[in-house]
N, C-alpha and C. Protein backbone atom coordinates (compact mmCIF):
# COMPACT_ATOMS: atom_id res chain seq x y z
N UNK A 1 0.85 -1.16 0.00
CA UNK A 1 0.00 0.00 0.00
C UNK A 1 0.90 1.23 0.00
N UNK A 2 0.68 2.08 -1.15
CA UNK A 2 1.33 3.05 -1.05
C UNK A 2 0.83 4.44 -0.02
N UNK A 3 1.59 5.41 0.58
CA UNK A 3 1.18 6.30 1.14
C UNK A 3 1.16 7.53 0.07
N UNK A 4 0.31 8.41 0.60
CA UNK A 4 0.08 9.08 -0.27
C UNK A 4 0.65 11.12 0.28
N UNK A 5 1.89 10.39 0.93
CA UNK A 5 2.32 11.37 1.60
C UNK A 5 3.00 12.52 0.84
N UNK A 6 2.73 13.89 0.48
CA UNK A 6 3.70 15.18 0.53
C UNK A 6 4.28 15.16 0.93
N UNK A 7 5.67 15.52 -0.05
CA UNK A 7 6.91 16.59 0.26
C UNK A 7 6.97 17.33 1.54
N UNK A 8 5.77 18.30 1.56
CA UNK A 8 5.39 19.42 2.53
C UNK A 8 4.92 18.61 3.74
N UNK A 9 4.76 17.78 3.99
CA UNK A 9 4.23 17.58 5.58
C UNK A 9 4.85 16.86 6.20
N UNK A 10 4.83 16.20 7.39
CA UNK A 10 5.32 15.42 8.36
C UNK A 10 4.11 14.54 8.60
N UNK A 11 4.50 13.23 9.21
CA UNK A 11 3.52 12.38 9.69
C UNK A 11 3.83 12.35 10.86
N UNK A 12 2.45 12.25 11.87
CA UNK A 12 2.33 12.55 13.24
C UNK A 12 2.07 11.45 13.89
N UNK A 13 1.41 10.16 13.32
CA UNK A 13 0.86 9.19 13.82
C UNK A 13 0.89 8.26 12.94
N UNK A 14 0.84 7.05 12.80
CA UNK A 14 0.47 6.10 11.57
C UNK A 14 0.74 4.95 12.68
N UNK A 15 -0.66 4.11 11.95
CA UNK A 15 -0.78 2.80 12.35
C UNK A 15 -1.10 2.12 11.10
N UNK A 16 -0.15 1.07 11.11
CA UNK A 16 -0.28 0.31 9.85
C UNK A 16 -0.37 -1.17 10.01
N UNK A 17 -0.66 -1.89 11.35
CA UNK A 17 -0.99 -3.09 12.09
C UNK A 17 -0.48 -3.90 11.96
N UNK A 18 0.75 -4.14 11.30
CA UNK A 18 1.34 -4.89 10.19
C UNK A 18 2.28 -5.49 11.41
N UNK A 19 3.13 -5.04 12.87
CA UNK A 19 2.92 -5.35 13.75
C UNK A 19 1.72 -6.30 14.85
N UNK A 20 1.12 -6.45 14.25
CA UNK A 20 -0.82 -6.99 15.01
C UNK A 20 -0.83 -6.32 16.15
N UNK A 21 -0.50 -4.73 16.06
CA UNK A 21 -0.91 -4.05 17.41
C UNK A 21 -2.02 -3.02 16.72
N UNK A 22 -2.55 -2.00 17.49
CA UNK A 22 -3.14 -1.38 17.25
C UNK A 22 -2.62 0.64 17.38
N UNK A 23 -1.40 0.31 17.66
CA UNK A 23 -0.07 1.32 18.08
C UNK A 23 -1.10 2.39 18.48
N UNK A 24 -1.40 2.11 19.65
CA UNK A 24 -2.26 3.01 20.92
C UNK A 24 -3.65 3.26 20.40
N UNK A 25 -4.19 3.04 19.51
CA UNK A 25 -5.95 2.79 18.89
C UNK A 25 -6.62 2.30 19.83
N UNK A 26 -7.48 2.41 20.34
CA UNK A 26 -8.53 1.91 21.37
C UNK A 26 -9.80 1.83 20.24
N UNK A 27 -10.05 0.14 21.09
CA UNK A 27 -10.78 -0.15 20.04
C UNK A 27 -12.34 -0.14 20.75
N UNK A 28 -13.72 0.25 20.57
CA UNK A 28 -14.50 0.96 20.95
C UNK A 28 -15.73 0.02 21.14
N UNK A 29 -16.77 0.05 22.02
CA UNK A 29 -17.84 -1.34 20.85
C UNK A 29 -18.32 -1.56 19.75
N UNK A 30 -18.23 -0.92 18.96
CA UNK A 30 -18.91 -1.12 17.99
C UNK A 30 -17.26 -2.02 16.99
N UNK A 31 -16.15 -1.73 17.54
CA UNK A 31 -14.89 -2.36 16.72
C UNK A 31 -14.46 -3.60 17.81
N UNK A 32 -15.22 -3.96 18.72
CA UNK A 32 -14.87 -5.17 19.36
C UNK A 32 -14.78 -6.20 18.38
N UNK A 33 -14.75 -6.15 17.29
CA UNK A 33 -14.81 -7.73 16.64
C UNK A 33 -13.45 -7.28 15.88
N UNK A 34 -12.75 -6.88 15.94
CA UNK A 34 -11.75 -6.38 14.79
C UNK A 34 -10.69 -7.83 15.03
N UNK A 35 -10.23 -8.07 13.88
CA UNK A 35 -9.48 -9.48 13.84
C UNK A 35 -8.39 -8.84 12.67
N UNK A 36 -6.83 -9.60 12.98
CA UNK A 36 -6.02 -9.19 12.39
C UNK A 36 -5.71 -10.16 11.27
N UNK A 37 -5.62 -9.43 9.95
CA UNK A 37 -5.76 -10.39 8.67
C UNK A 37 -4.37 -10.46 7.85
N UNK A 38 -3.49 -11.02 8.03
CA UNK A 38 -2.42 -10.73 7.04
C UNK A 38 -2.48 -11.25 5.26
N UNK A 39 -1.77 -10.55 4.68
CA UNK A 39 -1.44 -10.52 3.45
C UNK A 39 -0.27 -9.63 3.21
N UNK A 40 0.44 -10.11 1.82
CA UNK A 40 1.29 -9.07 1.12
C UNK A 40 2.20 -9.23 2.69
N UNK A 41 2.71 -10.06 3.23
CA UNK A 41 3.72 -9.60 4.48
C UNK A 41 3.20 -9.22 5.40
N UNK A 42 2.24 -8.64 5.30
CA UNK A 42 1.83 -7.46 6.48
C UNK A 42 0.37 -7.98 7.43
N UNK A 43 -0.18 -7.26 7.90
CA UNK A 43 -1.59 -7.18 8.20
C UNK A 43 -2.56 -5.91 8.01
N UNK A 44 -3.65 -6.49 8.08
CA UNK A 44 -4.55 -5.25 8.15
C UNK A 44 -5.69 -5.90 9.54
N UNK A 45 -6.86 -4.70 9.54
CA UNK A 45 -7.86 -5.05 10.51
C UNK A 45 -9.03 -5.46 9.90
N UNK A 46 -9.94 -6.08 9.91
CA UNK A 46 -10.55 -6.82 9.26
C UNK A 46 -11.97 -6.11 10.26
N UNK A 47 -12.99 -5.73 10.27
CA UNK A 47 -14.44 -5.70 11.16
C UNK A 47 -15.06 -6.86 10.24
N UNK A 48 -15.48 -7.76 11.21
CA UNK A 48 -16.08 -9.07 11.20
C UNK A 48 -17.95 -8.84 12.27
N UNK A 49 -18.73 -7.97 11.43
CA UNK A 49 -19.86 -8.29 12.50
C UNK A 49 -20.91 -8.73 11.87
N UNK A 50 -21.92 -9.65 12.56
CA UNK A 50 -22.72 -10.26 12.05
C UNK A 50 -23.96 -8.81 11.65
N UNK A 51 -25.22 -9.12 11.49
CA UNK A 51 -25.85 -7.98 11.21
C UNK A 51 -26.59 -8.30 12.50
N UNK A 52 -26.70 -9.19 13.61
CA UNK A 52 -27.01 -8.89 14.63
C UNK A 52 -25.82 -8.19 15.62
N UNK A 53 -25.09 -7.75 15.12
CA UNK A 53 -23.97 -6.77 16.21
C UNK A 53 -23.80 -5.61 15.17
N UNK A 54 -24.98 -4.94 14.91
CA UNK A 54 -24.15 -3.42 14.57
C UNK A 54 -24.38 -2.27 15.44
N UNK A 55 -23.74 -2.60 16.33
CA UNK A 55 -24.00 -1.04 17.20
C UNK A 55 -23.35 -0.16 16.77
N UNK A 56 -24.45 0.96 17.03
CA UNK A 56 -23.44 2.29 16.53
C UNK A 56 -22.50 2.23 17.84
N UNK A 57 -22.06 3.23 17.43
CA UNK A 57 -20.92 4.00 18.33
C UNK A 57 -19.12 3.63 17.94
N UNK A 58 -18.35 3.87 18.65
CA UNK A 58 -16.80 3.91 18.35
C UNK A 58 -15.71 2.66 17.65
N UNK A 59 -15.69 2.83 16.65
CA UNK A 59 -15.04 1.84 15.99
C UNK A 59 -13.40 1.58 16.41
N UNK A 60 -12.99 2.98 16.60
CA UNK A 60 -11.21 3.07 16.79
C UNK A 60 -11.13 4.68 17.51
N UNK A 61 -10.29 4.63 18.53
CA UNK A 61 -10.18 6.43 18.72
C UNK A 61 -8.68 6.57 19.29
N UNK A 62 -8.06 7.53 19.29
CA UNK A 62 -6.90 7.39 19.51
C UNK A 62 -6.76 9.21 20.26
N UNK A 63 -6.50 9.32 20.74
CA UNK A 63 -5.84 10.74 21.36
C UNK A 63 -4.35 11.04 20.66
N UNK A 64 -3.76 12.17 20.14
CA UNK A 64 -2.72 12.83 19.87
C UNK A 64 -1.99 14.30 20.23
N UNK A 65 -1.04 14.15 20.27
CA UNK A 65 -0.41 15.20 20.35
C UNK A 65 -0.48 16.61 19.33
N UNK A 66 -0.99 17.77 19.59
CA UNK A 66 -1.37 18.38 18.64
C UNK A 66 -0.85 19.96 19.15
N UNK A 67 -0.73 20.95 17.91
CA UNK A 67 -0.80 21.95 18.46
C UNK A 67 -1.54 23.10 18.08
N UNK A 68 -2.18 23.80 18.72
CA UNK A 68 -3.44 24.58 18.80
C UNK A 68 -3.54 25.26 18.06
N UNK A 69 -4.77 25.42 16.90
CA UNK A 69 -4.90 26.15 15.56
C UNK A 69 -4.07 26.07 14.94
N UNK A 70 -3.29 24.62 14.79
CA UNK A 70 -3.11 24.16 13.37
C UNK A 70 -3.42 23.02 12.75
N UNK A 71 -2.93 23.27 11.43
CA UNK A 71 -3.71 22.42 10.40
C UNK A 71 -3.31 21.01 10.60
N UNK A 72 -4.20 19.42 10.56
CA UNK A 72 -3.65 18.52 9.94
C UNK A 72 -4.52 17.88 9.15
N UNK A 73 -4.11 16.17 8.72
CA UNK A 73 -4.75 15.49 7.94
C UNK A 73 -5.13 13.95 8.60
N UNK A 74 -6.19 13.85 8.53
CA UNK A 74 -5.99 12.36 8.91
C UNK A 74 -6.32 11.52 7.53
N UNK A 75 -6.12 10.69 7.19
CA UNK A 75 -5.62 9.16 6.26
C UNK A 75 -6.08 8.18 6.81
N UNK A 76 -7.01 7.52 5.93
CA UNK A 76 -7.62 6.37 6.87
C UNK A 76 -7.59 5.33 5.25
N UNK A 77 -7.00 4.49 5.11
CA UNK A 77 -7.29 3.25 3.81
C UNK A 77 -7.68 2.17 4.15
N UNK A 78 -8.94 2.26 3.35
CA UNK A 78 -9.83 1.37 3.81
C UNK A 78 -10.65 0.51 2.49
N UNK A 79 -11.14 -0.97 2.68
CA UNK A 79 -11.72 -1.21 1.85
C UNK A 79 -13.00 -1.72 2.34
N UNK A 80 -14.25 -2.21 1.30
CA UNK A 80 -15.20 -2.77 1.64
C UNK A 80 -14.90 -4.43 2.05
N UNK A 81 -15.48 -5.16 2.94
CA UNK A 81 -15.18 -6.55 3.09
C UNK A 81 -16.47 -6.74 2.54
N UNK A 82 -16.32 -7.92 1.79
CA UNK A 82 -17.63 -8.14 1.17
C UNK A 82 -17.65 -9.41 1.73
N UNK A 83 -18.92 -9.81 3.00
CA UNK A 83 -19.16 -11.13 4.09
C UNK A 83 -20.63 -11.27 3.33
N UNK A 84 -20.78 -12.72 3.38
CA UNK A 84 -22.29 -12.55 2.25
C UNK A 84 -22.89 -12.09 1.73
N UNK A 85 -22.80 -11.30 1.46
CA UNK A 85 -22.95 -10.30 0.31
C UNK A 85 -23.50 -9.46 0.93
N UNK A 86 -23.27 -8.90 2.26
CA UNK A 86 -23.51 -7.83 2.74
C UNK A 86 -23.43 -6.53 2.03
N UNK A 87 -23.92 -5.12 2.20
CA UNK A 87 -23.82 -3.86 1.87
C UNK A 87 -22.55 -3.15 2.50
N UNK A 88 -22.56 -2.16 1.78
CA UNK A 88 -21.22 -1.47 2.48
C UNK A 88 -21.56 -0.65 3.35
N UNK A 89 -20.07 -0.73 4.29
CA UNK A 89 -20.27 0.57 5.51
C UNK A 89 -19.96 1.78 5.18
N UNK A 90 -20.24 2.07 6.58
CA UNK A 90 -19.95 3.41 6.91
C UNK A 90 -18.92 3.54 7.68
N UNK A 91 -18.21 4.66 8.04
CA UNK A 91 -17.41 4.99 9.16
C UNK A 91 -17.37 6.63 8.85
N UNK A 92 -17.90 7.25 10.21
CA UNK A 92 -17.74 8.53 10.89
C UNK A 92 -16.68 9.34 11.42
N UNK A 93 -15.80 10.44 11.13
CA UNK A 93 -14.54 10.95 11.66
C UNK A 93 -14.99 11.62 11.89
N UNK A 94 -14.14 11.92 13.46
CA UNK A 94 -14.57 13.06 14.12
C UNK A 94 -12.89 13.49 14.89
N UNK A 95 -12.96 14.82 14.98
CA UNK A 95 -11.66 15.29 15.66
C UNK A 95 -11.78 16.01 16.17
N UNK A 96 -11.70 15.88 18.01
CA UNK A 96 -12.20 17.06 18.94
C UNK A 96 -13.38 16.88 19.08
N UNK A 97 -14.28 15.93 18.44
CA UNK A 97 -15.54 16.36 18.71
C UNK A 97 -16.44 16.96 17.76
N UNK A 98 -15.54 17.63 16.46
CA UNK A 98 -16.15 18.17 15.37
C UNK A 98 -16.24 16.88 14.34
N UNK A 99 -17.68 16.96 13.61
CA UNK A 99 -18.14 15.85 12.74
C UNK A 99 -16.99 16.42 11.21
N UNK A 100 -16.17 15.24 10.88
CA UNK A 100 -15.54 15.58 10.03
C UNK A 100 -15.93 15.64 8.28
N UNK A 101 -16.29 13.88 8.16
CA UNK A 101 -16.66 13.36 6.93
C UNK A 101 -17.39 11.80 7.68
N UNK A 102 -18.55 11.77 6.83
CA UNK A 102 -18.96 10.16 6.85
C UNK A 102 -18.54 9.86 5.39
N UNK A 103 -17.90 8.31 5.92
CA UNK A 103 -17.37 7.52 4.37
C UNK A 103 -18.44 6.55 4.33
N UNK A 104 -18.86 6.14 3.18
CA UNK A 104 -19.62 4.80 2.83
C UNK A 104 -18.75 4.05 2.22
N UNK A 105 -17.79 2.93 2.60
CA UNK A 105 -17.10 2.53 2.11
C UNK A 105 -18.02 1.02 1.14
N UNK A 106 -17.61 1.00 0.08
CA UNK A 106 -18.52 0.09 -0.97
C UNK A 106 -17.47 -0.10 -2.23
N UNK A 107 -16.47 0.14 -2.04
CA UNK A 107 -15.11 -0.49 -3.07
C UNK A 107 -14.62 -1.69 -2.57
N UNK A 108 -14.31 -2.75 -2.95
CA UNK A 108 -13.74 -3.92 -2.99
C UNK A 108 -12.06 -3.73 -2.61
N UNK A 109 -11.72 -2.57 -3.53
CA UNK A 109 -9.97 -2.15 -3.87
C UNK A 109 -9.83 -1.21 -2.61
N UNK A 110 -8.66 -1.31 -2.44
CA UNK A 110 -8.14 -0.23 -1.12
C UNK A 110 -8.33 1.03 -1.73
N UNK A 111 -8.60 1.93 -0.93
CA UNK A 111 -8.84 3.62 -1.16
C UNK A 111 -8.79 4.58 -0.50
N UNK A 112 -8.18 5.39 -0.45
CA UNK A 112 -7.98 6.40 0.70
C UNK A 112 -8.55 7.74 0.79
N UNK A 113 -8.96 8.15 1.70
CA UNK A 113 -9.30 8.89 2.50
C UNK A 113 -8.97 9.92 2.90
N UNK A 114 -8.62 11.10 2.86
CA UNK A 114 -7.91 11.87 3.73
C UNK A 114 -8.83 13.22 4.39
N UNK A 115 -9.30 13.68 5.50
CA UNK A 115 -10.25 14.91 5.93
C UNK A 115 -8.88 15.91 6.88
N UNK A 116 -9.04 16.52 6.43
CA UNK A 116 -8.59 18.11 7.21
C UNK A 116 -8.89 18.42 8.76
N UNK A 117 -8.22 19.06 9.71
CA UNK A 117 -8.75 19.16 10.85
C UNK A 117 -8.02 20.13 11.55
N UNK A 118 -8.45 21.11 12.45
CA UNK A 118 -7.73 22.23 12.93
C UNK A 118 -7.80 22.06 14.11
N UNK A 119 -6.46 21.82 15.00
CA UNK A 119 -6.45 21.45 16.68
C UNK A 119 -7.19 22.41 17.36
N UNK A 120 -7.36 22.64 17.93
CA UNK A 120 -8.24 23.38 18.89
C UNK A 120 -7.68 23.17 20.03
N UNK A 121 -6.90 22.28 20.81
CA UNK A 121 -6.15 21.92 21.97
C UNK A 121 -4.74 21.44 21.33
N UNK A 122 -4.16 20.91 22.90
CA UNK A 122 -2.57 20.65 23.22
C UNK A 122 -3.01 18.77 22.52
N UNK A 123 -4.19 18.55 22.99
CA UNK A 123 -4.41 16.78 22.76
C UNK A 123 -5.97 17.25 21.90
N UNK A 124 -5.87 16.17 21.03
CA UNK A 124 -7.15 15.68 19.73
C UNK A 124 -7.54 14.60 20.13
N UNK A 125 -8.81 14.27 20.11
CA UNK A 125 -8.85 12.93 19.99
C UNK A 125 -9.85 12.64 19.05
N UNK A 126 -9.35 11.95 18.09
CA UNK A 126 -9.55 11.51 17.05
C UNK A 126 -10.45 10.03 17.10
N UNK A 127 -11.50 9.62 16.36
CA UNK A 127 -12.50 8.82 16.58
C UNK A 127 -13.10 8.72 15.43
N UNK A 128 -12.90 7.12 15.09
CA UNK A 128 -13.31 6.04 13.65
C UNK A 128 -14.62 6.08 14.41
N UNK A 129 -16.15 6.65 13.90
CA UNK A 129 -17.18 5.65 14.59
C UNK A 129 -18.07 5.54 13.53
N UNK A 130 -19.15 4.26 14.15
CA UNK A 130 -19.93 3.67 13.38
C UNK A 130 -21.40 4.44 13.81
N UNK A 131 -21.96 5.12 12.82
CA UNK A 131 -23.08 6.17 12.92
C UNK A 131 -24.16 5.37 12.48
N UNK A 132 -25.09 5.74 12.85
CA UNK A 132 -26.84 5.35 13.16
C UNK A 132 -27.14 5.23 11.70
N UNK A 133 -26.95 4.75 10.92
CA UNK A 133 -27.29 4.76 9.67
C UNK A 133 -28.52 3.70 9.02
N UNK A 134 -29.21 3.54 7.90
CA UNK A 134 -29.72 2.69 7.10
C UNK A 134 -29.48 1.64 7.28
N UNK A 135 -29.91 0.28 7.92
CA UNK A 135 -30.18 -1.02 7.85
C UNK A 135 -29.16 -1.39 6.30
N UNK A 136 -29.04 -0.72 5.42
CA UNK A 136 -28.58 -1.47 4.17
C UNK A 136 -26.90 -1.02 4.45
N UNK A 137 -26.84 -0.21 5.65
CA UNK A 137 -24.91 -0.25 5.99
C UNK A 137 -24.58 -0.89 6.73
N UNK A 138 -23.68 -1.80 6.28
CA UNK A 138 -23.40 -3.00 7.81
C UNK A 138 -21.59 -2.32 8.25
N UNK A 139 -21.03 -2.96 9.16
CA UNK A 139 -19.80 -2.55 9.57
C UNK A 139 -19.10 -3.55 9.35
N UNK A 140 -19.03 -4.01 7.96
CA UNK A 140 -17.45 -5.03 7.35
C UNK A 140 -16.81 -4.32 6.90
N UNK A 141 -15.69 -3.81 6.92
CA UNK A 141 -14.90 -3.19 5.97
C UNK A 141 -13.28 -3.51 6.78
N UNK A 142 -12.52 -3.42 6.00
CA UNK A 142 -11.28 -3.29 6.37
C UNK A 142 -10.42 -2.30 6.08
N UNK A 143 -9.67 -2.42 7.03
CA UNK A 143 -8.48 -0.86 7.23
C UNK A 143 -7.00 -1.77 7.36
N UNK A 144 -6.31 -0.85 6.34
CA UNK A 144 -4.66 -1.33 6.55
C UNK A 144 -3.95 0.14 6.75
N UNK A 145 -4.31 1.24 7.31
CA UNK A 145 -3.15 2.14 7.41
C UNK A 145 -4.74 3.05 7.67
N UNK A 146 -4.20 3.89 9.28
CA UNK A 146 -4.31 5.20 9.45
C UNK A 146 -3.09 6.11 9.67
N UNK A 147 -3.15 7.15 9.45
CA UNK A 147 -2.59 7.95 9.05
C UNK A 147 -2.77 9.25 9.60
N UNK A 148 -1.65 10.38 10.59
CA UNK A 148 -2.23 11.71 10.96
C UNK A 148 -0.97 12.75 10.57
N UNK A 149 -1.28 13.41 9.46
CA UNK A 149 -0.04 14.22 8.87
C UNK A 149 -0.04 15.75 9.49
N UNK A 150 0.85 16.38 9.43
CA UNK A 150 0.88 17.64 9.14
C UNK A 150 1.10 18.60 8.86
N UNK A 151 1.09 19.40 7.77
CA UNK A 151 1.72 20.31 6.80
C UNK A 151 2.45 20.97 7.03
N UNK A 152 3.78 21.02 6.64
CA UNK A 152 4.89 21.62 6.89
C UNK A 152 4.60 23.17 7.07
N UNK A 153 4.85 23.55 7.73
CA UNK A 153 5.22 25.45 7.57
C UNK A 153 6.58 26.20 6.48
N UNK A 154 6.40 26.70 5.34
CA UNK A 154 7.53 27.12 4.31
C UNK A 154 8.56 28.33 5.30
């Protein structure tokens, strides 16, 4: 998986599981089923839920080091898991508390992601969640790389 990183920025965070850790991710209820899947060398996270376990709420959240009124990026690559022919998910970003982007993830192929976010504090905490959505979004999808950049100053 390639990153899709600028010249201009720095990376602040990245979890790429490929270790089978979750490199400080707290995993939430609604990501209690997350199972580690390797391929290509590596791993990714796999959400494995039946359609009797889709609770909303927190898929992954992580707290960071940040600094106040400035810019970053978070990177999330993710694909659809296609489990009996289930529908595709969703997943909710939020940073600080501000609603960032909802993804409907429904690609088969890895694809990335990236939403904007302006610290507001010394610590962010940053939060994958699974939102109240349509019966036709289930929570299979898989993730091999998050990602928290931030743009260089010239």
């Amino acid at each position: 998986m390639s990153t899709n990183q600028r010249a201009s920025e720095t990376i602040i965070d990245l979890a790429d599981f490929n270790d089978r850790s979750y490199n400080g991710w707290k995993s939430g209820p609604a990501g209690a089923k997350f199972e580690f899947v390797g391929a290509d060398g590596g791993f990714y996270l796999f959400s494995n839920m039946t359609e009797n376990q889709q609770p909303s709420g927190n898929y992954l959240e992580k707290e960071i080091a940040t600094e106040p009124g400035s810019r970053y990026e978070l990177e999330v690559v993710a694909r659809a898991s296609v489990v009996d022919g289930r529908g595709p998910a969703a997943i909710q970003y939020f940073a600080a508390k501000d609603d960032l982007f909802i993804d409907i993830i429904d690609r088969a192929e890895w694809g990335s992601l990236r939403v904007p976010f302006v610290a507001k504090s010394e610590k962010t905490l940053i939060v994958l969640y699974k939102p109240h959505t349509s019966p036709k979004h289930t929570a299979n999808f898989d993730i091999d790389k998050i990602t928290i950049y931030k743009p260089c100053t010239p």
